[in-house]
C-alpha atoms as a PDB file:
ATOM      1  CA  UNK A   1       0.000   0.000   0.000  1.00  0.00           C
ATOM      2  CA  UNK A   2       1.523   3.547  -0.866  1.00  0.00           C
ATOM      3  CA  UNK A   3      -1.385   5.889   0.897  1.00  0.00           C
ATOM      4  CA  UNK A   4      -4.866   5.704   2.159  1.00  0.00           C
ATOM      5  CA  UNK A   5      -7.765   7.859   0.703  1.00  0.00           C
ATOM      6  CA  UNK A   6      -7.595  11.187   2.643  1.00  0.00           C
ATOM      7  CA  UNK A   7     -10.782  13.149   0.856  1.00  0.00           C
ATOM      8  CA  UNK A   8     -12.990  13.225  -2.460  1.00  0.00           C
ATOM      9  CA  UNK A   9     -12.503  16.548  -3.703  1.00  0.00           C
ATOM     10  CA  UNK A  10     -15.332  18.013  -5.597  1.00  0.00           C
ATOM     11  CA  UNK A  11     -15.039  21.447  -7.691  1.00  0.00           C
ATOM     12  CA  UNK A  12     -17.641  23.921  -6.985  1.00  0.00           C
ATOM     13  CA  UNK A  13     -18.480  27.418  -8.492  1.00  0.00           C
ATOM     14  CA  UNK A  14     -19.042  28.003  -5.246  1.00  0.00           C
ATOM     15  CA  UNK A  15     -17.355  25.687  -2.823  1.00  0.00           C
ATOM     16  CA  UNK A  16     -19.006  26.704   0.758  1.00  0.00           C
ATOM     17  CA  UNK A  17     -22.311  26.498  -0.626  1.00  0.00           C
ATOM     18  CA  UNK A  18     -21.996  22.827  -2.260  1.00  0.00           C
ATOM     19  CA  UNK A  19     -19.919  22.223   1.372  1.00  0.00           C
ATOM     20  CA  UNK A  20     -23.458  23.402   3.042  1.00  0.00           C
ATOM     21  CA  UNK A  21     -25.507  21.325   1.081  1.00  0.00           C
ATOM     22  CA  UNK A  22     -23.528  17.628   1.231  1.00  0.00           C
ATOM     23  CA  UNK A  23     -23.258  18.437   5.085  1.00  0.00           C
ATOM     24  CA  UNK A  24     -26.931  18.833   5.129  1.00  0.00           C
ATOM     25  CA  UNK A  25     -27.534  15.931   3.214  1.00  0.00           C
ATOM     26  CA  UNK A  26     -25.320  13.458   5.050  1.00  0.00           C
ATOM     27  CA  UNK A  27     -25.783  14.298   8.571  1.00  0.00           C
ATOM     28  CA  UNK A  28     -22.255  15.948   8.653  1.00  0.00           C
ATOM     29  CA  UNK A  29     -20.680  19.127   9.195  1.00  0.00           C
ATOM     30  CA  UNK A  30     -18.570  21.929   7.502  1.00  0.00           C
ATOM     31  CA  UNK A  31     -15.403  21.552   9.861  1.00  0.00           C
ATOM     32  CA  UNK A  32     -12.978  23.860   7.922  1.00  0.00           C
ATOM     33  CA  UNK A  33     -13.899  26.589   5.561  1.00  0.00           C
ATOM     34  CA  UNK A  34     -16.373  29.950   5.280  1.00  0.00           C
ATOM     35  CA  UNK A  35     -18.444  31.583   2.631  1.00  0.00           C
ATOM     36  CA  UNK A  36     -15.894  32.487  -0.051  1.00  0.00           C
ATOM     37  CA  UNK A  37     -13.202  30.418   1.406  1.00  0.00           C
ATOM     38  CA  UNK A  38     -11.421  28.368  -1.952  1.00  0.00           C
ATOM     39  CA  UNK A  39     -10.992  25.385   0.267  1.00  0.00           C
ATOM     40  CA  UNK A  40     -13.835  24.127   2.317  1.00  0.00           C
ATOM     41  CA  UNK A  41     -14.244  20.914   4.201  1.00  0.00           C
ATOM     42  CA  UNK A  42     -17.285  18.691   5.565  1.00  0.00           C
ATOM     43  CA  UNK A  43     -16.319  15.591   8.127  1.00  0.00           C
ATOM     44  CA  UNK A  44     -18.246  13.512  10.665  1.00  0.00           C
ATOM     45  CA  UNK A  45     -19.231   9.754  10.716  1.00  0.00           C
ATOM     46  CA  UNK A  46     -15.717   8.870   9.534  1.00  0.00           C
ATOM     47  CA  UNK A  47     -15.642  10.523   6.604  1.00  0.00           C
ATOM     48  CA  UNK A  48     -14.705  13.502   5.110  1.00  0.00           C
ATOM     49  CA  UNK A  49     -15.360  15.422   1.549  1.00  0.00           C
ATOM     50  CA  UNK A  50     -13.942  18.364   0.700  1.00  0.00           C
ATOM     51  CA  UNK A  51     -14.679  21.239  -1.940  1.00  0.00           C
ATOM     52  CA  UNK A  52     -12.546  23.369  -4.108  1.00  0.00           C
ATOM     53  CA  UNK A  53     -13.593  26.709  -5.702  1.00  0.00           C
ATOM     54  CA  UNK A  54     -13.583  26.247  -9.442  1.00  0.00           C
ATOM     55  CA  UNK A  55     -15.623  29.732 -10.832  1.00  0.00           C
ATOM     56  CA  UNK A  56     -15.814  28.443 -14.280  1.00  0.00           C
ATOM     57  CA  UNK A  57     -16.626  24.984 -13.457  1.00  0.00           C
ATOM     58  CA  UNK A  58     -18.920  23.022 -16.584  1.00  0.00           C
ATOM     59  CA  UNK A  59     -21.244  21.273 -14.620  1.00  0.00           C
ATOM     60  CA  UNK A  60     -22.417  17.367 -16.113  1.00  0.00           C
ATOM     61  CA  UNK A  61     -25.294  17.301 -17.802  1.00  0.00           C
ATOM     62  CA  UNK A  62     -26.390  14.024 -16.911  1.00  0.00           C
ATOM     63  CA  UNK A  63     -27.409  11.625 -19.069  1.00  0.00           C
ATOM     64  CA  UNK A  64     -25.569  13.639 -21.901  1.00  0.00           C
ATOM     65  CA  UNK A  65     -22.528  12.137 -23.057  1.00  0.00           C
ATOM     66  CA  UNK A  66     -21.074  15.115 -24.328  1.00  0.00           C
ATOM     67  CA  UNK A  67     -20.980  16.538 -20.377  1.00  0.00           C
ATOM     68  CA  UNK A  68     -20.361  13.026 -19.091  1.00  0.00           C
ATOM     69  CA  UNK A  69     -21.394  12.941 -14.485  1.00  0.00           C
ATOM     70  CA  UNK A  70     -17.477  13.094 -13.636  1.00  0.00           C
ATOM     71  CA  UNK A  71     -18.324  11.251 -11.019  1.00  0.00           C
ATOM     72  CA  UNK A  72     -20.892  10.328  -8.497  1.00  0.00           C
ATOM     73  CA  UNK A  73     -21.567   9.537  -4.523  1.00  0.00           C
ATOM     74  CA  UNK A  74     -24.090   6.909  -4.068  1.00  0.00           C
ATOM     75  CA  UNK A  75     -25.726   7.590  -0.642  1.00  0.00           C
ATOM     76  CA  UNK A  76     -27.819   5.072   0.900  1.00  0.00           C
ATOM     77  CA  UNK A  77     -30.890   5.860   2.794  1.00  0.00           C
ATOM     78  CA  UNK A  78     -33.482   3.877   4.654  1.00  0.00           C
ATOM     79  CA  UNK A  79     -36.435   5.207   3.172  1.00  0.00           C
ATOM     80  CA  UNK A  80     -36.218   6.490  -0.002  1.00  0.00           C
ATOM     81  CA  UNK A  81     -40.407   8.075   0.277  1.00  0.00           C
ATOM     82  CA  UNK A  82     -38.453   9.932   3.385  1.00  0.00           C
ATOM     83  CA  UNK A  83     -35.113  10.776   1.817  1.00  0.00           C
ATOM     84  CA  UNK A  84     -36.379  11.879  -1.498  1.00  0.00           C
ATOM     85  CA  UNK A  85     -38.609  14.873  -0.450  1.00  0.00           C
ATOM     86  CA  UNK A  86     -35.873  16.071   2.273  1.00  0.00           C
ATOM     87  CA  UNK A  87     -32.731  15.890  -0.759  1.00  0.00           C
ATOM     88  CA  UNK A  88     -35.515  18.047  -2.954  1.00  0.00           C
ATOM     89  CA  UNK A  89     -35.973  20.532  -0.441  1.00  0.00           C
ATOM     90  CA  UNK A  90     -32.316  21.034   0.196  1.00  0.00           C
ATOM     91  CA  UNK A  91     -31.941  22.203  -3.696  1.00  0.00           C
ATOM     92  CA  UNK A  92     -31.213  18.355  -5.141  1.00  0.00           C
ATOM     93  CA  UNK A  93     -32.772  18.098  -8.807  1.00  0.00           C
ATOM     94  CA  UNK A  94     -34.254  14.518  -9.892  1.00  0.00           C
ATOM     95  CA  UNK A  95     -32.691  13.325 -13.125  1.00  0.00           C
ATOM     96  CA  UNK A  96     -33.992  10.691 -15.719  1.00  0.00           C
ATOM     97  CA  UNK A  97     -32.716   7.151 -14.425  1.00  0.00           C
ATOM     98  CA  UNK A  98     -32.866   5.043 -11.594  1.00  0.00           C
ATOM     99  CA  UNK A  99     -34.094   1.245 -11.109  1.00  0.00           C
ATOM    100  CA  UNK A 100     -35.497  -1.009  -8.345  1.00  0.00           C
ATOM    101  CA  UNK A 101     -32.656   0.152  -5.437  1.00  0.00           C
ATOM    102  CA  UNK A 102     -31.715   3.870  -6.616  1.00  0.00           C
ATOM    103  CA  UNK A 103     -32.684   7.007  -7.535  1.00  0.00           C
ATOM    104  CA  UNK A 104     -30.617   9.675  -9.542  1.00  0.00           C
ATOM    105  CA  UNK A 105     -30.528  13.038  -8.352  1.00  0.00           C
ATOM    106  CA  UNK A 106     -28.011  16.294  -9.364  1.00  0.00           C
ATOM    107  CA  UNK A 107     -26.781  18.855  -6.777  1.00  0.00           C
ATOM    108  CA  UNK A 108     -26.976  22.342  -7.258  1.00  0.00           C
ATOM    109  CA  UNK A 109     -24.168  22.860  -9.012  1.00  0.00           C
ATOM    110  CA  UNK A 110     -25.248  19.599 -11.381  1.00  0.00           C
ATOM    111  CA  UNK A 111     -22.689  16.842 -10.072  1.00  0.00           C
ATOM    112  CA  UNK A 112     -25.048  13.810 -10.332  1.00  0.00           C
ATOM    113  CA  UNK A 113     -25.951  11.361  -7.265  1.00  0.00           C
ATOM    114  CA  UNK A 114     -27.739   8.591  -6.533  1.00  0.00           C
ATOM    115  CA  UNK A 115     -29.971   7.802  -3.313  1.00  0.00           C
ATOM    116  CA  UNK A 116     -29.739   4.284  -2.969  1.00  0.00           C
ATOM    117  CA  UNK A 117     -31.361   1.871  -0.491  1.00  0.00           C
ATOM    118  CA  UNK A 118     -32.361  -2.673   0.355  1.00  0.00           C
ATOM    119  CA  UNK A 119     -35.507  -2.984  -2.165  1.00  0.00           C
ATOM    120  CA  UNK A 120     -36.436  -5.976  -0.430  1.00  0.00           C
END
């Protein structure tokens, strides 16, 4: 083993904001970092994302190939008729897709992620 994975780092036209809303969203909180800070970090549960300014960032345009996701965080949830509504309200966006155990959503900025949960 060289390392261990420290952070995901995730660009952001504006980095506190995006910080504010994955905090929200995963129970966790913005440990390092202010409005208009270029660095901003969000830890708790044992984890810890952080967000970098990028003011000219080209946001995904999910399912569009020619603005392909990047990447994605798959977040699992108990209940999905719960989590859905709650992600919404925090400024998520549903996007085409999904199947029997997930749900695609895009932050605000447009980074794409799924809510996924047991379909039993």
């Amino acid at each position: 083993m060289i390392g261990q994975l420290h952070s995901v780092v995730i660009d952001a036209p504006d980095a506190y904001a995006l910080a504010t809303f994955y905090a929200d969203l995963l129970g966790m909180e913005v440990s390092k970092g202010s409005p208009g800070d270029d660095w901003v970090v969000v830890t708790g549960q044992g984890y810890r994302l952080a967000f970098q300014q990028a003011p000219d960032l080209r946001p995904p345009d999910w399912p569009d190939r020619e603005r392909p996701q990047q990447f994605h965080l798959d977040v699992r949830v108990a209940d999905i008729g719960e989590a859905e509504p709650k992600a919404l309200a925090l400024g998520a966006r549903k996007l085409p897709g999904g199947g029997g155990d997930f749900r695609v959503y895009a932050d605000p900025v447009g980074h794409p992620f799924c809510l996924v949960w047991d379909a039993a």
